[in-house]
C-alpha atoms as a PDB file:
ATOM      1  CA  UNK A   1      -2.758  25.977  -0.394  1.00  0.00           C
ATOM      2  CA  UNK A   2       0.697  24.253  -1.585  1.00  0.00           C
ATOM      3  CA  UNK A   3       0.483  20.357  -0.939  1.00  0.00           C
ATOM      4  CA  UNK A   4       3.214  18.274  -1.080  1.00  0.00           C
ATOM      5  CA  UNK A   5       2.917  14.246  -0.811  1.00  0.00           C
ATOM      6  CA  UNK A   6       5.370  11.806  -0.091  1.00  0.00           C
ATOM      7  CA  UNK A   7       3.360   9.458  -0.139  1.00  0.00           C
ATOM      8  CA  UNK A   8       1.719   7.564  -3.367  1.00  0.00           C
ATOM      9  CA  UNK A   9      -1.555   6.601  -1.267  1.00  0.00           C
ATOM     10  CA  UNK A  10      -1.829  10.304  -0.422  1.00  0.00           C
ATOM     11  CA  UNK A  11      -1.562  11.656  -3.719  1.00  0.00           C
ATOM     12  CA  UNK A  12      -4.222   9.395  -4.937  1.00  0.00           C
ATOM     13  CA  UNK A  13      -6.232  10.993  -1.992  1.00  0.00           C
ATOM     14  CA  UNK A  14      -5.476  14.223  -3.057  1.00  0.00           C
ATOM     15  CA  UNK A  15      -6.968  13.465  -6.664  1.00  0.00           C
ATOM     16  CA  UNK A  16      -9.919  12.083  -5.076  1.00  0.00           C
ATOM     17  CA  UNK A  17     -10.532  15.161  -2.830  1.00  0.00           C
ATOM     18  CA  UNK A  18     -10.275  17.218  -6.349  1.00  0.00           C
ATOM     19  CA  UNK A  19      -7.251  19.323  -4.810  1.00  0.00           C
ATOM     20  CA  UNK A  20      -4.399  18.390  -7.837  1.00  0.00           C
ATOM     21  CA  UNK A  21      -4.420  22.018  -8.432  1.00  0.00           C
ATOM     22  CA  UNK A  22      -2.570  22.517  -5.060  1.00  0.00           C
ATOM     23  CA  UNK A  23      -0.141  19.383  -5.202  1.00  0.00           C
ATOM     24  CA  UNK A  24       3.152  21.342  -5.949  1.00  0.00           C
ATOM     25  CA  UNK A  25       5.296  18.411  -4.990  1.00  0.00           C
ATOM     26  CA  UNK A  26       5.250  14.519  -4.913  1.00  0.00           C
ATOM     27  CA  UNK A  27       7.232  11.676  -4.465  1.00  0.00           C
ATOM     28  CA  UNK A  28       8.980   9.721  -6.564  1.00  0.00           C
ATOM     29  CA  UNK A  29       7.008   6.856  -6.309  1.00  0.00           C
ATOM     30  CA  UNK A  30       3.885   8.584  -7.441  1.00  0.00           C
ATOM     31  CA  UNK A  31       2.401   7.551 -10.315  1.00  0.00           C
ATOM     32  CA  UNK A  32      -1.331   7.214 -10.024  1.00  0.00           C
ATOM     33  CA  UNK A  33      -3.264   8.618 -11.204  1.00  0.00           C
ATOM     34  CA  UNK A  34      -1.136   9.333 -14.425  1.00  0.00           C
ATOM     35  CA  UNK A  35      -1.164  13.011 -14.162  1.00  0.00           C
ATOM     36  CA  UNK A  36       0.417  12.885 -10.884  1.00  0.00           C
ATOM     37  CA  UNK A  37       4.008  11.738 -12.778  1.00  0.00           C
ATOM     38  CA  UNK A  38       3.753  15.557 -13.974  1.00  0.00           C
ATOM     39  CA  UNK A  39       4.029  17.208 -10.940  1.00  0.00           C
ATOM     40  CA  UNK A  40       7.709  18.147  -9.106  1.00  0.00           C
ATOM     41  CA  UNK A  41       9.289  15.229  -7.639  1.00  0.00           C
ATOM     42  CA  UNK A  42      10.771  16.422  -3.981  1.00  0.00           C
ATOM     43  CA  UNK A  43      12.318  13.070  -2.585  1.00  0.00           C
ATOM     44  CA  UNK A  44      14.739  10.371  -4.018  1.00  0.00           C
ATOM     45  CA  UNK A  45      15.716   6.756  -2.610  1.00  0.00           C
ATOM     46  CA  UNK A  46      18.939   4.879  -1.664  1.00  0.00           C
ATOM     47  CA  UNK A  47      17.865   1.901  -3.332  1.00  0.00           C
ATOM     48  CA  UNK A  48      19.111   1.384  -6.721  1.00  0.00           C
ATOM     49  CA  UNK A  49      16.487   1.292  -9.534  1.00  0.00           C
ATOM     50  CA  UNK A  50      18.304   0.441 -12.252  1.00  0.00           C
ATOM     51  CA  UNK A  51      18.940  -3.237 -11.106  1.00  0.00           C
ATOM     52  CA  UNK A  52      16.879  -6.089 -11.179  1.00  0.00           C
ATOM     53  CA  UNK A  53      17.585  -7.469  -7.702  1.00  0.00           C
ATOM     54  CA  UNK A  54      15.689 -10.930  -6.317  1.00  0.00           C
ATOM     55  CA  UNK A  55      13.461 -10.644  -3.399  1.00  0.00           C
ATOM     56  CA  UNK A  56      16.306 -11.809  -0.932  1.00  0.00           C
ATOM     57  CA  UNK A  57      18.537  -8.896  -2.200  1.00  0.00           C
ATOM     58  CA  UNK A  58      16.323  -6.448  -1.438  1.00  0.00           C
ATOM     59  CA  UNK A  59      15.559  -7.928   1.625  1.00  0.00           C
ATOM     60  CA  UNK A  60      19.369  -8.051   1.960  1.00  0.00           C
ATOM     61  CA  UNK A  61      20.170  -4.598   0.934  1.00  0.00           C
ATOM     62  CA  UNK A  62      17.429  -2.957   2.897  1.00  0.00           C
ATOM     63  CA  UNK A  63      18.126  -4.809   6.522  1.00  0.00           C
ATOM     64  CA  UNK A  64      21.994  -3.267   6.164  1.00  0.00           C
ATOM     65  CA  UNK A  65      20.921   0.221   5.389  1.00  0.00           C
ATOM     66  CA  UNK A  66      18.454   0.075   8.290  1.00  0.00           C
ATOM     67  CA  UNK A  67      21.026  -1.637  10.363  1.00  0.00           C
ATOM     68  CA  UNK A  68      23.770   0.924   9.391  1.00  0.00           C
ATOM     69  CA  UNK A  69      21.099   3.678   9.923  1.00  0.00           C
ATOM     70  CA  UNK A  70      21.353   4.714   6.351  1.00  0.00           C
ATOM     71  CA  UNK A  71      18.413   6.672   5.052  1.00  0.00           C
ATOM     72  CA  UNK A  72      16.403   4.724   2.303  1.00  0.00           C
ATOM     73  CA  UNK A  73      14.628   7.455   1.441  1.00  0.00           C
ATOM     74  CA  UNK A  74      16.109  11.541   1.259  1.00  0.00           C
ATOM     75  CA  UNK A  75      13.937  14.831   0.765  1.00  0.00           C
ATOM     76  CA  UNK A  76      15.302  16.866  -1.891  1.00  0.00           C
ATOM     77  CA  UNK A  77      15.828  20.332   0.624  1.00  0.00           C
ATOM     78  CA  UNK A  78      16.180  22.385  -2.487  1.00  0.00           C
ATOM     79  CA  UNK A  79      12.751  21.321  -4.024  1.00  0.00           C
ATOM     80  CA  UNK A  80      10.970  21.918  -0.185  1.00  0.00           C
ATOM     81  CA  UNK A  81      12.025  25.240  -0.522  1.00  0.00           C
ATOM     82  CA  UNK A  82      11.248  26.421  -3.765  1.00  0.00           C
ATOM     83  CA  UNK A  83       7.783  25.037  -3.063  1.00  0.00           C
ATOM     84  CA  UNK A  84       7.179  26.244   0.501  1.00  0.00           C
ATOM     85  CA  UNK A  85       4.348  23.435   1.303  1.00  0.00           C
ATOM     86  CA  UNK A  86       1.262  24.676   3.488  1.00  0.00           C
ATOM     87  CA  UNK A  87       0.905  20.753   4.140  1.00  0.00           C
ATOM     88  CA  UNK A  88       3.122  18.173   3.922  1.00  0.00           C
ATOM     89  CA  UNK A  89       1.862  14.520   4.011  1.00  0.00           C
ATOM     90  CA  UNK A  90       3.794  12.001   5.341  1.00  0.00           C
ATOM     91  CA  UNK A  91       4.029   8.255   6.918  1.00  0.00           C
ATOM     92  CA  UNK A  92       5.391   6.730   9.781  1.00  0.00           C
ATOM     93  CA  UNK A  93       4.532   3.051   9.891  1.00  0.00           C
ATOM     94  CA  UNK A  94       7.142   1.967   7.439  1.00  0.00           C
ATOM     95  CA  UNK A  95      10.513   2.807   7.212  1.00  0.00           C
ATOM     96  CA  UNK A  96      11.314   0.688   4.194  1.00  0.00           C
ATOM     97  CA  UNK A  97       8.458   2.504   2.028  1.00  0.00           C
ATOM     98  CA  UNK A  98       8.629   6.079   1.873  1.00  0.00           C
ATOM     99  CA  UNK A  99      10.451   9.373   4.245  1.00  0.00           C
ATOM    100  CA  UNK A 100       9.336   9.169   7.853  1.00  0.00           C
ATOM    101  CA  UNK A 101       7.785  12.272   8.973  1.00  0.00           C
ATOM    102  CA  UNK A 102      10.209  12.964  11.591  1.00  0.00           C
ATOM    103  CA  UNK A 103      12.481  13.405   8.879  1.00  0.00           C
ATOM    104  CA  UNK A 104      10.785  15.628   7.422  1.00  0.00           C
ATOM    105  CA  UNK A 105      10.198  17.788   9.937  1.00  0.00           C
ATOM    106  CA  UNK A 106      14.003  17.756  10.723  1.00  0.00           C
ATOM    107  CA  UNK A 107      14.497  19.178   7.402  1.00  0.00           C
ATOM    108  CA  UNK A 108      11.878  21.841   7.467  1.00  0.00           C
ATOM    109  CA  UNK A 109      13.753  22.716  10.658  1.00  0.00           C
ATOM    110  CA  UNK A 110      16.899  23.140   8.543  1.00  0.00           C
ATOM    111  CA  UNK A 111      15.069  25.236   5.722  1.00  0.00           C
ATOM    112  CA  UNK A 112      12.852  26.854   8.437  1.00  0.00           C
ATOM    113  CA  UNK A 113       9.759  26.429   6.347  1.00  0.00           C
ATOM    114  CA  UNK A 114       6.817  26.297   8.456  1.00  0.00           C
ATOM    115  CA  UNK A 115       4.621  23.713   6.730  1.00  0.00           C
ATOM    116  CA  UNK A 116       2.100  21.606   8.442  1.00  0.00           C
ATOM    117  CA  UNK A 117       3.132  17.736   8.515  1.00  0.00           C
ATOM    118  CA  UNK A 118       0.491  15.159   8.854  1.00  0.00           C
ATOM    119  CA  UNK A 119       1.213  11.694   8.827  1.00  0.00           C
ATOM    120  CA  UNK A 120      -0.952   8.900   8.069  1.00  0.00           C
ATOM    121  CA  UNK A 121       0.217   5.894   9.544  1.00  0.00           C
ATOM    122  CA  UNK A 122      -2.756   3.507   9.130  1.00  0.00           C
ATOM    123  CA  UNK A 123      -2.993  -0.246  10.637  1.00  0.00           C
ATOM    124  CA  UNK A 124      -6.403  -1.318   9.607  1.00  0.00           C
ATOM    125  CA  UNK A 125      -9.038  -0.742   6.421  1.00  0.00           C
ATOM    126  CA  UNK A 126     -10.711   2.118   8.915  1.00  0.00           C
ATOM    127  CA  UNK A 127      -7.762   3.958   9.671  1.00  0.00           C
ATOM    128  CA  UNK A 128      -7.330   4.334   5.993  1.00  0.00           C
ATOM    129  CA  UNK A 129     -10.551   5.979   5.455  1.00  0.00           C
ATOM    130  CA  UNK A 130     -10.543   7.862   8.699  1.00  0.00           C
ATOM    131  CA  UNK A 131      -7.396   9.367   6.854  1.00  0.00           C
ATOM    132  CA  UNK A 132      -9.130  10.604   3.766  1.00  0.00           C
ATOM    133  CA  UNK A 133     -11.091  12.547   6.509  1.00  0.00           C
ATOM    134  CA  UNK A 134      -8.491  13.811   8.098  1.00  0.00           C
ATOM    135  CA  UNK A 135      -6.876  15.008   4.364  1.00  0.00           C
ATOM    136  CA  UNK A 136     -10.282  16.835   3.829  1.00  0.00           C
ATOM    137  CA  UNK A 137      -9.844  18.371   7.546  1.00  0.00           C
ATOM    138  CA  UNK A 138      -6.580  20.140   7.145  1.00  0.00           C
ATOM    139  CA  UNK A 139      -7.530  21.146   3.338  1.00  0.00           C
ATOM    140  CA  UNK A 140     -10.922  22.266   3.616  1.00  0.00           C
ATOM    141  CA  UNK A 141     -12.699  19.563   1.500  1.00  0.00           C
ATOM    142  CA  UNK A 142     -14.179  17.487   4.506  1.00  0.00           C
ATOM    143  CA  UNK A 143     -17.275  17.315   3.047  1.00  0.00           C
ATOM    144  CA  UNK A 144     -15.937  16.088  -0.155  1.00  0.00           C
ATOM    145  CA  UNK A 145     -13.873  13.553   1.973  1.00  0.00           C
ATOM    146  CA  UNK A 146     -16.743  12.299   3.969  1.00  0.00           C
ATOM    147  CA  UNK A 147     -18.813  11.540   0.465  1.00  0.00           C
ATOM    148  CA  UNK A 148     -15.364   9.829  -0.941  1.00  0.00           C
ATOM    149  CA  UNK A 149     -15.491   7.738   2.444  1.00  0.00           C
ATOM    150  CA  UNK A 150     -19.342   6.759   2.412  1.00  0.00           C
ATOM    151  CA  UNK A 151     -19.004   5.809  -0.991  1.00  0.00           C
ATOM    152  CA  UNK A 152     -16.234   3.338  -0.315  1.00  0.00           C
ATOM    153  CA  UNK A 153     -17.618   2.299   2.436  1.00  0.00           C
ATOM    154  CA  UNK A 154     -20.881   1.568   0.784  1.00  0.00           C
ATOM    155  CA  UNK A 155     -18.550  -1.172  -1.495  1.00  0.00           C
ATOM    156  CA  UNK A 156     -16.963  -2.379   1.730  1.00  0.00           C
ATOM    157  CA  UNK A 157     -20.405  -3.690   3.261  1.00  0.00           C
ATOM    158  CA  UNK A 158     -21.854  -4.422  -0.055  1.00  0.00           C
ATOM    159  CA  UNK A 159     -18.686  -7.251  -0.264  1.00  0.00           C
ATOM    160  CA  UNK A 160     -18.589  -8.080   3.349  1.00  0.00           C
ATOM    161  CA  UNK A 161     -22.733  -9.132   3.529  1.00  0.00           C
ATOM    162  CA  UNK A 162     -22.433 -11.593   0.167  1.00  0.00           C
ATOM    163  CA  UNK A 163     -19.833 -13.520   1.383  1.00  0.00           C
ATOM    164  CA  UNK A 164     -20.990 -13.709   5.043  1.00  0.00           C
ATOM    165  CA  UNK A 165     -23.334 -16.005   3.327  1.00  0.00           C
ATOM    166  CA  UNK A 166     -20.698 -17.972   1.888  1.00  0.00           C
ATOM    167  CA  UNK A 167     -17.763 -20.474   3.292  1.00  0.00           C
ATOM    168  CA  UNK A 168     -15.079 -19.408   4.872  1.00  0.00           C
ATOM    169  CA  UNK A 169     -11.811 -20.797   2.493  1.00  0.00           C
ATOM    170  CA  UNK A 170      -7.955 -20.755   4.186  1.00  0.00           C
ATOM    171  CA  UNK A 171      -6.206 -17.770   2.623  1.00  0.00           C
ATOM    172  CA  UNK A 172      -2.268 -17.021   2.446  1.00  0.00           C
ATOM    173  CA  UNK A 173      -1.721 -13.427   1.439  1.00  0.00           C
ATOM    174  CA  UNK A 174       1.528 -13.415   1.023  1.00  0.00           C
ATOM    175  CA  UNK A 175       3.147  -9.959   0.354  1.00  0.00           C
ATOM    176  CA  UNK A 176       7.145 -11.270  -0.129  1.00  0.00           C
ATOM    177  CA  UNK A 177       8.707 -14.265  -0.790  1.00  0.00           C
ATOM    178  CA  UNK A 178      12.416 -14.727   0.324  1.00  0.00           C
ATOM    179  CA  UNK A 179      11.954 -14.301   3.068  1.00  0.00           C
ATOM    180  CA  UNK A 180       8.442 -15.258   3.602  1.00  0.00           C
ATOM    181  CA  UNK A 181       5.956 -11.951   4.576  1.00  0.00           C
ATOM    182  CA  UNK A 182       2.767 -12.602   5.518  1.00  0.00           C
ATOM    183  CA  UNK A 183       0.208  -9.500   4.821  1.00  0.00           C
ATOM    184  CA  UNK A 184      -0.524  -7.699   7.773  1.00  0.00           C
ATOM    185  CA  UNK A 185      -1.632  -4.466   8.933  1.00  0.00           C
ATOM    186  CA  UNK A 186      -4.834  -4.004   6.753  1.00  0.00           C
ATOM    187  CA  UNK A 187      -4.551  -7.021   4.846  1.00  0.00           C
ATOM    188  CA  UNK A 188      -6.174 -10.091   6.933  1.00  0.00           C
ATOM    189  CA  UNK A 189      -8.817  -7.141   7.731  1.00  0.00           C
ATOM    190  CA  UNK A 190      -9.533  -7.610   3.743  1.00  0.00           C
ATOM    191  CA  UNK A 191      -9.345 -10.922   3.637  1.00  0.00           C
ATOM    192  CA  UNK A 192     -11.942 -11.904   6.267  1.00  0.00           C
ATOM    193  CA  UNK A 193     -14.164  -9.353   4.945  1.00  0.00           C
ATOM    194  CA  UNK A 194     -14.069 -10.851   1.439  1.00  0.00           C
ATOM    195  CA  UNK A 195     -14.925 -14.162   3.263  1.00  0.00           C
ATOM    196  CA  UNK A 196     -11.379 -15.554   3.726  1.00  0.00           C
ATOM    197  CA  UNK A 197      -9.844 -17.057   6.974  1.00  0.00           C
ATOM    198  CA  UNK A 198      -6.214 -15.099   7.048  1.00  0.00           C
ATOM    199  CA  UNK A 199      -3.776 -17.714   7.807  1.00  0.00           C
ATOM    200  CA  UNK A 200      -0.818 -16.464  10.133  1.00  0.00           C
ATOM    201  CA  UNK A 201      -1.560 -12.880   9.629  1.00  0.00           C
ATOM    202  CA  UNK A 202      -3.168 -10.976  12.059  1.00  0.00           C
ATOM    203  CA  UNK A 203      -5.673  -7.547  11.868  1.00  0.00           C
ATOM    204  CA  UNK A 204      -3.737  -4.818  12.570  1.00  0.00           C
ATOM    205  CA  UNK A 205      -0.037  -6.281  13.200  1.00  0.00           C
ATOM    206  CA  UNK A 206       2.566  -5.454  11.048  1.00  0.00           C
ATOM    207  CA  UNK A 207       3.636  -8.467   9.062  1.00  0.00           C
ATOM    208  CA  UNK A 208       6.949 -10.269  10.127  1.00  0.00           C
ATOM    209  CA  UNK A 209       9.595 -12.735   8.529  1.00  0.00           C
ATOM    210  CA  UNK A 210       8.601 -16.284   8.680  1.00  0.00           C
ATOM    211  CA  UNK A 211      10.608 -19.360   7.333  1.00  0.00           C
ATOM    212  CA  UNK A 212       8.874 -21.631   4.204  1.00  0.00           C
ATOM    213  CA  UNK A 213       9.595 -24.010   6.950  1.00  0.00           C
ATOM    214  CA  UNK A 214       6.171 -22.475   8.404  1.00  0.00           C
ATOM    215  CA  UNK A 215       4.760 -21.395   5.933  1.00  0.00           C
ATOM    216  CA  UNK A 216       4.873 -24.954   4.183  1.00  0.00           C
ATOM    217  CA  UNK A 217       3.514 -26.490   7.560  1.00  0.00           C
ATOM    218  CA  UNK A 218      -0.027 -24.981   7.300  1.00  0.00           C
ATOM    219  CA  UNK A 219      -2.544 -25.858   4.917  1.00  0.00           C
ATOM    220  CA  UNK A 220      -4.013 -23.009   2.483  1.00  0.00           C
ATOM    221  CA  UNK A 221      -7.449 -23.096  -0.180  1.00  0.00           C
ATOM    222  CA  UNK A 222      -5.157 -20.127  -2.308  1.00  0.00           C
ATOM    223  CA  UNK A 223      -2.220 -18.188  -2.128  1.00  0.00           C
ATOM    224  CA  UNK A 224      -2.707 -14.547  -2.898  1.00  0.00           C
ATOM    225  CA  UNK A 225       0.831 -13.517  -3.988  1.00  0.00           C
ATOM    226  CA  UNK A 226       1.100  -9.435  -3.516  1.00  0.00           C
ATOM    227  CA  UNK A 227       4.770  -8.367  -3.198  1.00  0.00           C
ATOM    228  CA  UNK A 228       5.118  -5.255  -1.935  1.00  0.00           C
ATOM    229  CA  UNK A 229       5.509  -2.389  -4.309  1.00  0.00           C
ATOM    230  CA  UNK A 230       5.296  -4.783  -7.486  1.00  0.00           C
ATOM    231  CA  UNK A 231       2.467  -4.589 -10.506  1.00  0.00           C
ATOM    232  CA  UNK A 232       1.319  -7.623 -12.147  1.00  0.00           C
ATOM    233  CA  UNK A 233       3.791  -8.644 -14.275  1.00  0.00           C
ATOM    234  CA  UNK A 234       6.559  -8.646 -11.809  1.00  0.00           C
ATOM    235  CA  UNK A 235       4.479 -10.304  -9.270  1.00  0.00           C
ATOM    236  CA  UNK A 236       3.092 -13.181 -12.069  1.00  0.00           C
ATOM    237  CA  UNK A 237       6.863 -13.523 -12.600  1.00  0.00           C
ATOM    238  CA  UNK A 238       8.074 -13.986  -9.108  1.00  0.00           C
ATOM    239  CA  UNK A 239       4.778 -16.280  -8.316  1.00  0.00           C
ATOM    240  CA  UNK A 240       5.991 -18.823 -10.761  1.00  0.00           C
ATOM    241  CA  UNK A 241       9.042 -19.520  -8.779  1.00  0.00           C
ATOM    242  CA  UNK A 242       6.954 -19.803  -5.256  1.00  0.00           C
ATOM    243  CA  UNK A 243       7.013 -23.289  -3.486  1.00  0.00           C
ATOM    244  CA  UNK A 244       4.097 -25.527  -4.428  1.00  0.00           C
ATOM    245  CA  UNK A 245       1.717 -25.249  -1.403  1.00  0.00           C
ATOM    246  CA  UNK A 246      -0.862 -27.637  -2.822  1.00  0.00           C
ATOM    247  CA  UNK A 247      -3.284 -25.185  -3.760  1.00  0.00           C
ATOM    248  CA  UNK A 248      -4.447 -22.415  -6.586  1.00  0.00           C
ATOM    249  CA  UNK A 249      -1.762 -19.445  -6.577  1.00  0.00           C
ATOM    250  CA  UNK A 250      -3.300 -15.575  -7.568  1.00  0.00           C
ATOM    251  CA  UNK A 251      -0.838 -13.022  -8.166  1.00  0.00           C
ATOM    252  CA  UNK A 252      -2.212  -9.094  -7.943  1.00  0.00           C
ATOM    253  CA  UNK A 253      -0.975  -5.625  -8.838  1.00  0.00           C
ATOM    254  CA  UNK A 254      -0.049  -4.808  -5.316  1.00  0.00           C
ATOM    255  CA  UNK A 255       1.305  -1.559  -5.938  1.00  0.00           C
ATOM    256  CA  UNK A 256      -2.158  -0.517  -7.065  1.00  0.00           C
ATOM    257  CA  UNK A 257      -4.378  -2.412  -5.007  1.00  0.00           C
ATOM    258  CA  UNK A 258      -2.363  -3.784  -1.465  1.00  0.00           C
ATOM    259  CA  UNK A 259       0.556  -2.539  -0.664  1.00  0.00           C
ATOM    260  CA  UNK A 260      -1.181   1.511  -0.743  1.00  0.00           C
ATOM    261  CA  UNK A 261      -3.041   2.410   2.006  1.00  0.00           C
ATOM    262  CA  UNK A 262      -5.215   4.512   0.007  1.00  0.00           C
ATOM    263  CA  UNK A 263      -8.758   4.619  -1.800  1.00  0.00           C
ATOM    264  CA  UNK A 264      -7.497   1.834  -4.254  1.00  0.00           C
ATOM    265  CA  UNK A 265      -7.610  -0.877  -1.413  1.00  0.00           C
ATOM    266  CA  UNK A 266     -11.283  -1.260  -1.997  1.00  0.00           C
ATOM    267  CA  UNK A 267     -10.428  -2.259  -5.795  1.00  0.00           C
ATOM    268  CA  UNK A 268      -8.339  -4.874  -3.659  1.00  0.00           C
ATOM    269  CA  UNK A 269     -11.399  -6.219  -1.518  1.00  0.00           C
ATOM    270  CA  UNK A 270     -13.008  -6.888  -4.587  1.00  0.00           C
ATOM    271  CA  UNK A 271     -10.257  -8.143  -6.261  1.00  0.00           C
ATOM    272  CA  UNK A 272      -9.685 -10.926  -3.450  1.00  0.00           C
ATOM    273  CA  UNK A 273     -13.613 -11.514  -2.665  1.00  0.00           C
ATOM    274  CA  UNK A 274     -13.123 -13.201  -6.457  1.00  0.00           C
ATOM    275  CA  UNK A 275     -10.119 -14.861  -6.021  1.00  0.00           C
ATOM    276  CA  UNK A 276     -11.623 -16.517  -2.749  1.00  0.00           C
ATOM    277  CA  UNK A 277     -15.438 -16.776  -4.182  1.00  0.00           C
ATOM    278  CA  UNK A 278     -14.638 -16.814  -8.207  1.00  0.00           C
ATOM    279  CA  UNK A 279     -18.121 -18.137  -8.418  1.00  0.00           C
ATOM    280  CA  UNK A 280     -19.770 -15.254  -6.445  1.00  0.00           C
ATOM    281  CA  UNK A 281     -17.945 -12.091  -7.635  1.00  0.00           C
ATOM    282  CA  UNK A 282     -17.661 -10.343 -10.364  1.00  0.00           C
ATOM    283  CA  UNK A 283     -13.825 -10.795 -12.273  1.00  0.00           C
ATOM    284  CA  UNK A 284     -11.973  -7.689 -11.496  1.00  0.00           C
ATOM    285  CA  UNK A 285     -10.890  -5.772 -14.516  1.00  0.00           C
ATOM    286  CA  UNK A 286      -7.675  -6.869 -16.779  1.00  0.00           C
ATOM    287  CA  UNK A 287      -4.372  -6.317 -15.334  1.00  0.00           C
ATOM    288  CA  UNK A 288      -5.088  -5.961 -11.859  1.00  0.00           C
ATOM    289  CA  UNK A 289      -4.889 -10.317 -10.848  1.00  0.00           C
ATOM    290  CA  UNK A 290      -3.973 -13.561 -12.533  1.00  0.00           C
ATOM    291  CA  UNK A 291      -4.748 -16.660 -11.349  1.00  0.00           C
ATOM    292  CA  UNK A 292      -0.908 -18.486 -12.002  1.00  0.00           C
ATOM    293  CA  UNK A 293      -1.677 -22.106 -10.712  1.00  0.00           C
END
């Protein structure tokens, strides 16, 4: 079988499944584990890397394209076809972060390669492990999926029951900053179940621009800063310049452990059940959070 994933959360599925041996293609934005930088890149984006643009530029940038009805993201045709992909594994709940699978079915249509497309288009912490299963089903390692699931389940309710026993603390899990983003789709799911009380998010809804206006008007125990697509030191960086909001400020590796819906977001329960409870958990490994304030 010939993979291909455009998709960083579904490479790193693919790795844990044990099937990098048939990932002939990735996207650009791949990167974890390591070894996936090696294989063919098959996609490119709009966006341009090689500038340092604020959070409102981007924000900027990307609502024009959209509006416009500019592609952020292209597959490389040429690549797709050299590779001739069994299974293609694709997204649509988010435009602004990798190909939409209608896309790429439009341009299999074009090369009239016949590969399977399945998109994973999770909303909550379950839908991103029912995915690993479904990766297992169309490759043949559901068995090895459902073990990969159990055992990150297993971490899941091993957080959840010690801080049921703990208070609940007022958490903003903030995932941009101009404009405001509050988390959403998995995220307040992770935050309640690391014994946090998600403030303005809600389980399963995508997040939406808010004003500091009302963000400023609620009252917060912590700020978990985890820009989209950014690693620690980008994030620490951008936290700094964050309104005051009274209260301790965390940023995180959100690339690696929030902003992927993939097996990593465990990491990130643990990661936050500290940040909430630093007296109850464990402190998560070096370079993955940083308490800034």
């Amino acid at each position: 079988m010939r993979i291909v994933s455009l998709l960083p959360s579904a490479t790193e599925i693919v790795y844990a499944l044990g099937l990098e041996d048939s990932l002939a293609g990735v996207s650009y934005e791949c990167d974890y584990p390591p070894e996936a930088r090696s294989k063919p890149v098959v996609d490119h984006t709009a966006l341009p890397l090689d500038e340092r643009l604020s959070p409102a530029e981007i924000d900027r940038l990307v609502g024009e394209m959209v509006a416009r009805g500019d592609p952020l993201y292209v597959v490389d045709d040429e690549a797709v076809a050299r590779i001739q992909p069994d299974l293609i594994l694709a997204q649509d709940l988010c435009r602004v972060c990798a190909v939409p699978s209608g896309q790429v079915e439009d341009a299999l249509a074009a090369l009239g390669c016949q590969a399977d497309v399945l998109s994973l288009d999770p909303n909550t912490l379950d839908d991103v492990l029912d995915g690993i299963v479904q990766v297992g089903e169309r490759t043949g390692t559901r068995e090895r999926a459902e073990e990969v699931v159990a055992g990150l389940r297993t971490r899941v309710t091993a957080v959840a029951k010690r801080a049921r026993a703990l208070p609940r603390r007022r958490v903003l899990a903030l995932e941009w900053s101009e404009p405001p983003f509050v988390g959403g789709h998995w995220i307040p799911e992770m935050v309640e179940l690391a014994g946090g009380e998600p403030v303005l998010g809600e389980v399963g809804v995508p997040s939406v621009p808010l004003t500091w206006d009302v963000v400023g008007a609620r009252d917060y125990d912590l700020v978990v800063f985890m820009p989209c697509g950014y690693g620690l030191d980008a994030a620490v960086e951008e936290a700094i310049t964050l309104p005051d909001l009274g209260c301790p400020v965390y940023a995180t590796d959100s690339s690696a452990f929030f902003s992927r819906p993939g097996p990593r977001l465990v990491d990130g329960l643990e990661i936050l059940a500290w940040a909430i409870h630093p007296d109850a958990f464990p402190e998560p490994p070096p370079r993955t959070a940083a308490r800034v304030r």
